[in-house]
Protein backbone atom coordinates (compact mmCIF):
# COMPACT_ATOMS: atom_id res chain seq x y z
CA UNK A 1 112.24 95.40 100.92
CA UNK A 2 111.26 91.46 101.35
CA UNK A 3 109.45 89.59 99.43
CA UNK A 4 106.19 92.07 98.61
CA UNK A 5 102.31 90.26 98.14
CA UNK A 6 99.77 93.18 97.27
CA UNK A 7 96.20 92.95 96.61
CA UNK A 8 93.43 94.69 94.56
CA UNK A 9 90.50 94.46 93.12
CA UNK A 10 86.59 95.34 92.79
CA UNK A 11 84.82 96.59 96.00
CA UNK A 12 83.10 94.05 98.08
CA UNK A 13 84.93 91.14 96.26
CA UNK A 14 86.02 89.76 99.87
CA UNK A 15 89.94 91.51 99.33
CA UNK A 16 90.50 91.34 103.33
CA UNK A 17 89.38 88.34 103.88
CA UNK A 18 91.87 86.95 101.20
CA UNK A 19 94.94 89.14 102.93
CA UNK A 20 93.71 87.20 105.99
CA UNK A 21 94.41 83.97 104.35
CA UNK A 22 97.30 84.67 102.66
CA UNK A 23 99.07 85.41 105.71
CA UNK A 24 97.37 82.58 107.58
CA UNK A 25 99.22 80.39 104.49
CA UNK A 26 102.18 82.62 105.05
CA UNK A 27 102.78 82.37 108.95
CA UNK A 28 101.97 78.64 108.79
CA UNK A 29 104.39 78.35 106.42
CA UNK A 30 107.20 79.82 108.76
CA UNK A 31 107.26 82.92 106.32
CA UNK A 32 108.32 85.78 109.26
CA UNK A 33 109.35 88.39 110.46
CA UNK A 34 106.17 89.47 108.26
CA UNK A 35 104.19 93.06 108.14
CA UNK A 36 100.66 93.62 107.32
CA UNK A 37 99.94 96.64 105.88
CA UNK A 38 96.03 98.01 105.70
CA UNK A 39 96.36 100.41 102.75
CA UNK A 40 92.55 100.71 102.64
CA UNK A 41 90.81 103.57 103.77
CA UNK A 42 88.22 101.75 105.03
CA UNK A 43 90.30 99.48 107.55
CA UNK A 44 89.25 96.18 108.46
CA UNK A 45 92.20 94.09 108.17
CA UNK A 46 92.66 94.36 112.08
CA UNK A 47 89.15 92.48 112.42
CA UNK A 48 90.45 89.64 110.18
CA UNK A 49 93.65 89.18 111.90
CA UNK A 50 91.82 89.30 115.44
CA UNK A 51 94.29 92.39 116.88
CA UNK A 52 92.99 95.81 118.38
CA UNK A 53 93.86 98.58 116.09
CA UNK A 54 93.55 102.02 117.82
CA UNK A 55 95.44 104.19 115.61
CA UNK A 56 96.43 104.57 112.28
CA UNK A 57 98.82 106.86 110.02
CA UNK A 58 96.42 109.28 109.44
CA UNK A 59 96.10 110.22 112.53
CA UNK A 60 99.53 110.82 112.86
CA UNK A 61 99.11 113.04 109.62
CA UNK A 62 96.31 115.22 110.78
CA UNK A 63 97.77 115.61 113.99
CA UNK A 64 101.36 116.68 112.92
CA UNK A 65 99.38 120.02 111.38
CA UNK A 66 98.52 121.10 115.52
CA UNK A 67 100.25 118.86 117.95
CA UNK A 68 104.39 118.57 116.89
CA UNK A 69 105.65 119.44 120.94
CA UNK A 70 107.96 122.20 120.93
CA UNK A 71 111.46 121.87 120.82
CA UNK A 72 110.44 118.77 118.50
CA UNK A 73 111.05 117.99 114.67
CA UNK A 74 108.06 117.00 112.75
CA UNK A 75 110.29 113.98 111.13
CA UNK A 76 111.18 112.72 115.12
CA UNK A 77 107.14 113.23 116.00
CA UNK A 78 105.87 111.39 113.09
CA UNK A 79 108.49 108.36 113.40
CA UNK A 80 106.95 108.41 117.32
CA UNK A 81 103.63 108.37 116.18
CA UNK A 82 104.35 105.70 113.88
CA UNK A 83 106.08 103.44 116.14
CA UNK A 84 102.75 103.87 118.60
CA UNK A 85 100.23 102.87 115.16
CA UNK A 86 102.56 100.05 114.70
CA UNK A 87 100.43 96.95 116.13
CA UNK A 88 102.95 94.09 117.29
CA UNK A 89 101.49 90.36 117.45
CA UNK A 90 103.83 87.11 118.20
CA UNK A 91 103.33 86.36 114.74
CA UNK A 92 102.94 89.63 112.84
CA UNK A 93 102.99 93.38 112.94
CA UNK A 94 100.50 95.23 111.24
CA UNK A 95 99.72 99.06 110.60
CA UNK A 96 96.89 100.72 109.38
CA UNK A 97 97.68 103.86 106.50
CA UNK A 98 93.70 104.98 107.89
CA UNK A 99 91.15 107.39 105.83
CA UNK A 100 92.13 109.81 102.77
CA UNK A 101 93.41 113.42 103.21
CA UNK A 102 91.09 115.88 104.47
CA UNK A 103 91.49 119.96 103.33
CA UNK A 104 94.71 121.38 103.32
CA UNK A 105 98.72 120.49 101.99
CA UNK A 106 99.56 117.14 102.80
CA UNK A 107 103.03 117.15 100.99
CA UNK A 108 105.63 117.88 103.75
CA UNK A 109 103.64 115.08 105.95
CA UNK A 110 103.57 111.81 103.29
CA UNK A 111 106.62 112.78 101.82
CA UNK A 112 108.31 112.23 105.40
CA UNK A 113 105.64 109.07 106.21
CA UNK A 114 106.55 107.63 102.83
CA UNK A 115 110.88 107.39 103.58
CA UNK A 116 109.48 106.17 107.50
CA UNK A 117 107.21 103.14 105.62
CA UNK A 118 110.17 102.71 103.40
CA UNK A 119 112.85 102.14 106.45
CA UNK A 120 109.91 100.21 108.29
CA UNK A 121 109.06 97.82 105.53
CA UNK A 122 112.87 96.94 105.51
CA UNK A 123 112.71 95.34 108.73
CA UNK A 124 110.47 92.34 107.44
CA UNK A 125 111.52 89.68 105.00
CA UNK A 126 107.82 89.61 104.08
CA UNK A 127 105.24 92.37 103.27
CA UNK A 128 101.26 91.45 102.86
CA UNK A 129 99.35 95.30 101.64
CA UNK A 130 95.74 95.37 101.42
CA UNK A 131 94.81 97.94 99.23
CA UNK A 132 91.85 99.96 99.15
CA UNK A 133 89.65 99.27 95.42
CA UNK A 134 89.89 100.11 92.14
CA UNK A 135 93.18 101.46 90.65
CA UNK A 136 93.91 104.86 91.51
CA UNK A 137 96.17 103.48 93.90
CA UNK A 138 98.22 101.95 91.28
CA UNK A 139 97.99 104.52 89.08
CA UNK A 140 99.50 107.02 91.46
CA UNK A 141 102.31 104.26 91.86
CA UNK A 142 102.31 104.39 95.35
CA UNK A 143 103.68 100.63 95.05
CA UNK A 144 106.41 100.40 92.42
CA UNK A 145 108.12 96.98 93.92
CA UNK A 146 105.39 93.79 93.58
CA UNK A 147 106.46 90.22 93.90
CA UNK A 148 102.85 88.85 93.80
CA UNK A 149 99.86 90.50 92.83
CA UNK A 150 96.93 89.07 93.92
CA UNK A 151 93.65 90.15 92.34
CA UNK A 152 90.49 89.58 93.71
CA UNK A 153 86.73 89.25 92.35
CA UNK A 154 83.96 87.89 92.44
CA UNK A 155 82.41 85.76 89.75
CA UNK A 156 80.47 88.41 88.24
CA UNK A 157 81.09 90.01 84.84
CA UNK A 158 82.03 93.34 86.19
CA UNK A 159 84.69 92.24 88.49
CA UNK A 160 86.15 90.11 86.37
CA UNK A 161 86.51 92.76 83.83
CA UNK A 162 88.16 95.29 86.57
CA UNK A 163 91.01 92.82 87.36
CA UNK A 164 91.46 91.91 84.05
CA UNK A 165 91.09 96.03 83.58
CA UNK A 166 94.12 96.73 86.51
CA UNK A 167 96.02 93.27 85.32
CA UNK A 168 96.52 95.35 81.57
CA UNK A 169 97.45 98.75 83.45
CA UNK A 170 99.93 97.31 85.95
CA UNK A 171 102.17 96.10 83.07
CA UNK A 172 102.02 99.57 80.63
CA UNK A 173 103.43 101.67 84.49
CA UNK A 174 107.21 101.80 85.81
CA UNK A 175 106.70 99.05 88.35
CA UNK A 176 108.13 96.03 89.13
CA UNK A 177 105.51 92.92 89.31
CA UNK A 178 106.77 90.10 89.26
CA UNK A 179 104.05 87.70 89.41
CA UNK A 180 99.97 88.38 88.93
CA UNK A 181 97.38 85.72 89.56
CA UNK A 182 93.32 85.68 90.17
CA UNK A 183 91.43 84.86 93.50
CA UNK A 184 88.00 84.06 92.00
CA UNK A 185 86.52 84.81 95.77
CA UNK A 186 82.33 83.75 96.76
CA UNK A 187 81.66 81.17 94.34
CA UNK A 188 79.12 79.15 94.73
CA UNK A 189 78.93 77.43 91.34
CA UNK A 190 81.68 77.18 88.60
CA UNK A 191 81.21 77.80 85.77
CA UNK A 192 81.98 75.71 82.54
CA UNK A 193 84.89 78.24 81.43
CA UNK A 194 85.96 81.73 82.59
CA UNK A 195 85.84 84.12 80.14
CA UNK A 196 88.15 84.30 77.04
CA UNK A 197 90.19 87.38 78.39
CA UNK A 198 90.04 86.48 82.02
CA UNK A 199 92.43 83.16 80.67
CA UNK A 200 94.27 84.89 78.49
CA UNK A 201 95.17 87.59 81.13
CA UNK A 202 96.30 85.51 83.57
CA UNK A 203 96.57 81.63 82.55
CA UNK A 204 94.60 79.32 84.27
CA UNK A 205 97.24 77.77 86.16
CA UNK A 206 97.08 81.35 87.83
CA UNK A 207 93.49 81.32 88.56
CA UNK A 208 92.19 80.02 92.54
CA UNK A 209 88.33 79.94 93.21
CA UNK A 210 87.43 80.11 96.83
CA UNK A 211 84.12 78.97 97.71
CA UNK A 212 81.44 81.30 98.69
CA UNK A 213 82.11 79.71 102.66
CA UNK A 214 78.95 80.06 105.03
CA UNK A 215 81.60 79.97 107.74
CA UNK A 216 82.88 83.45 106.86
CA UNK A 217 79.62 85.09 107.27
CA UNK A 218 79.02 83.44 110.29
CA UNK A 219 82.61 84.23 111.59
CA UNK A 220 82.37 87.87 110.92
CA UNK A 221 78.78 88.24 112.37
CA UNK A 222 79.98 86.71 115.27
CA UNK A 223 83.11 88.94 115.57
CA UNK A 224 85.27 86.38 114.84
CA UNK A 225 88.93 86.70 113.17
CA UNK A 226 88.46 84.98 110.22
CA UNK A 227 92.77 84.10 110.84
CA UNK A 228 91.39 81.64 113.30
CA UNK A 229 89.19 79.07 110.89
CA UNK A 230 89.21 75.48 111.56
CA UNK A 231 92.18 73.80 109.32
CA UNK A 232 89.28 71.47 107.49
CA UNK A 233 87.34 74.61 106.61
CA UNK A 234 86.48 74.58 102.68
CA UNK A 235 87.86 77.56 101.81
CA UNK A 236 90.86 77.28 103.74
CA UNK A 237 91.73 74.28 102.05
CA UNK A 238 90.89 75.34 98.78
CA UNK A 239 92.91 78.64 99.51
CA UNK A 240 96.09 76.58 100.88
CA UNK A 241 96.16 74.54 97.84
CA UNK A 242 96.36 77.16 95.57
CA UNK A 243 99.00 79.17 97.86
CA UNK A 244 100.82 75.94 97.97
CA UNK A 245 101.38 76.66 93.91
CA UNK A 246 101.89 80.19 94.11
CA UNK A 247 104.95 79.89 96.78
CA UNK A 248 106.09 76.81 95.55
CA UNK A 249 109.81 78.19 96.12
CA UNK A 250 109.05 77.74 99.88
């Protein structure tokens, strides 16, 4: 796989919206061929990037129990089905992983999705996943290859603690992350200091805040991609200037 950016994070902490402009840093920066994956449930990183989405992996799933043609394997259906979820823009390709597992054995159907993601992601020499919240996800270890991890939260108490929380469990599993840093997303007032954990965690040369942007809301209400913000907007270049650190090998 190419170089592998994953995020996570509290609920409601604005995670898509900083996928979105990571890979608006990303594709400015020339970084291609490059594949967004939308590893949360709930997907919305379609709306960010300003592409139609109008089917996802789990509908593949759900449909291999009932629909395989005959005279057709269920590996050859799903890789199909994939190919059709697979959303192809000038600049990116993205596809959607879609809602959990409903009743019934999944096994035989992710075990043959996971080895098609894993010949899929090795087509792209860069790999953006937004992940859904919390930290089941790691956990299960359903990523075990991270270059960057980028965790996300808001300035409140309680989402600091749960990236500082998935920061500690990330480096006690069998996974590879290389690098961690801290997207201190909505703020509209810094404070004096972090806390004392939040800097030890992650150093504050690893710590962005992004600015709690009235152009964001107004973007999204509007039904605009947030991909498509003016260059001098705040939190674009406060976001660009941090990214600038983070992929200073570029």
């Amino acid at each position: 796989m190419g170089y592998a950016v994953a995020l996570g994070g509290k609920g409601g902490t604005g995670k898509t919206t900083v996928a979105g402009l990571i890979i608006r840093y990303m594709l400015k920066k020339g970084m291609k061929p490059l594949l967004a994956i939308d590893a949360d449930s709930n997907s919305n990183l379609n709306d960010v990037l300003g592409v139609d989405l109008e089917r996802t992996l789990s509908d593949a799933r759900e449909e291999m129990k009932t629909s395989v043609p005959v005279g057709m394997t269920k590996d050859v259906y799903l890789e199909m089905q994939m190919e059709e979820a697979l959303v192809e823009s000038g600049d990116f390709d993205l596809i959607a992983m879609g809602r959990p597992e409903g009743p019934g054995c999944y096994c035989a159907a992710n075990n043959l999705l996971s080895g098609l993601m894993d010949r899929l992601i090795r087509n792209y020499d860069y790999v953006v996943i937004d992940n859904e919240a919390g930290m089941e996800h790691f956990s299960r270890l359903t990523q075990k290859d991270i270059d960057l991890l980028v965790l996300v939260s808001d300035p409140s108490r309680r989402g600091l603690a749960a990236a500082c929380r998935i920061a500690r469990l990330v480096t006690t599993l069998p996974m590879r992350v290389s690098k961690i840093v801290l997207v201190i997303n909505q703020v509209r007032e810094r404070p004096a200091a972090w806390p004392q954990e939040v800097l030890q965690i992650f150093g504050e040369e690893n710590i962005a805040c992004l600015p709690a942007d009235p152009l964001i809301a107004k973007y999204d209400l509007e039904g605009k991609p947030t991909l498509n913000l003016p260059e001098d907007a705040r939190v674009v270049l406060d976001a660009e200037a941090f990214f600038q650190r983070v992929f200073s090998w570029r």
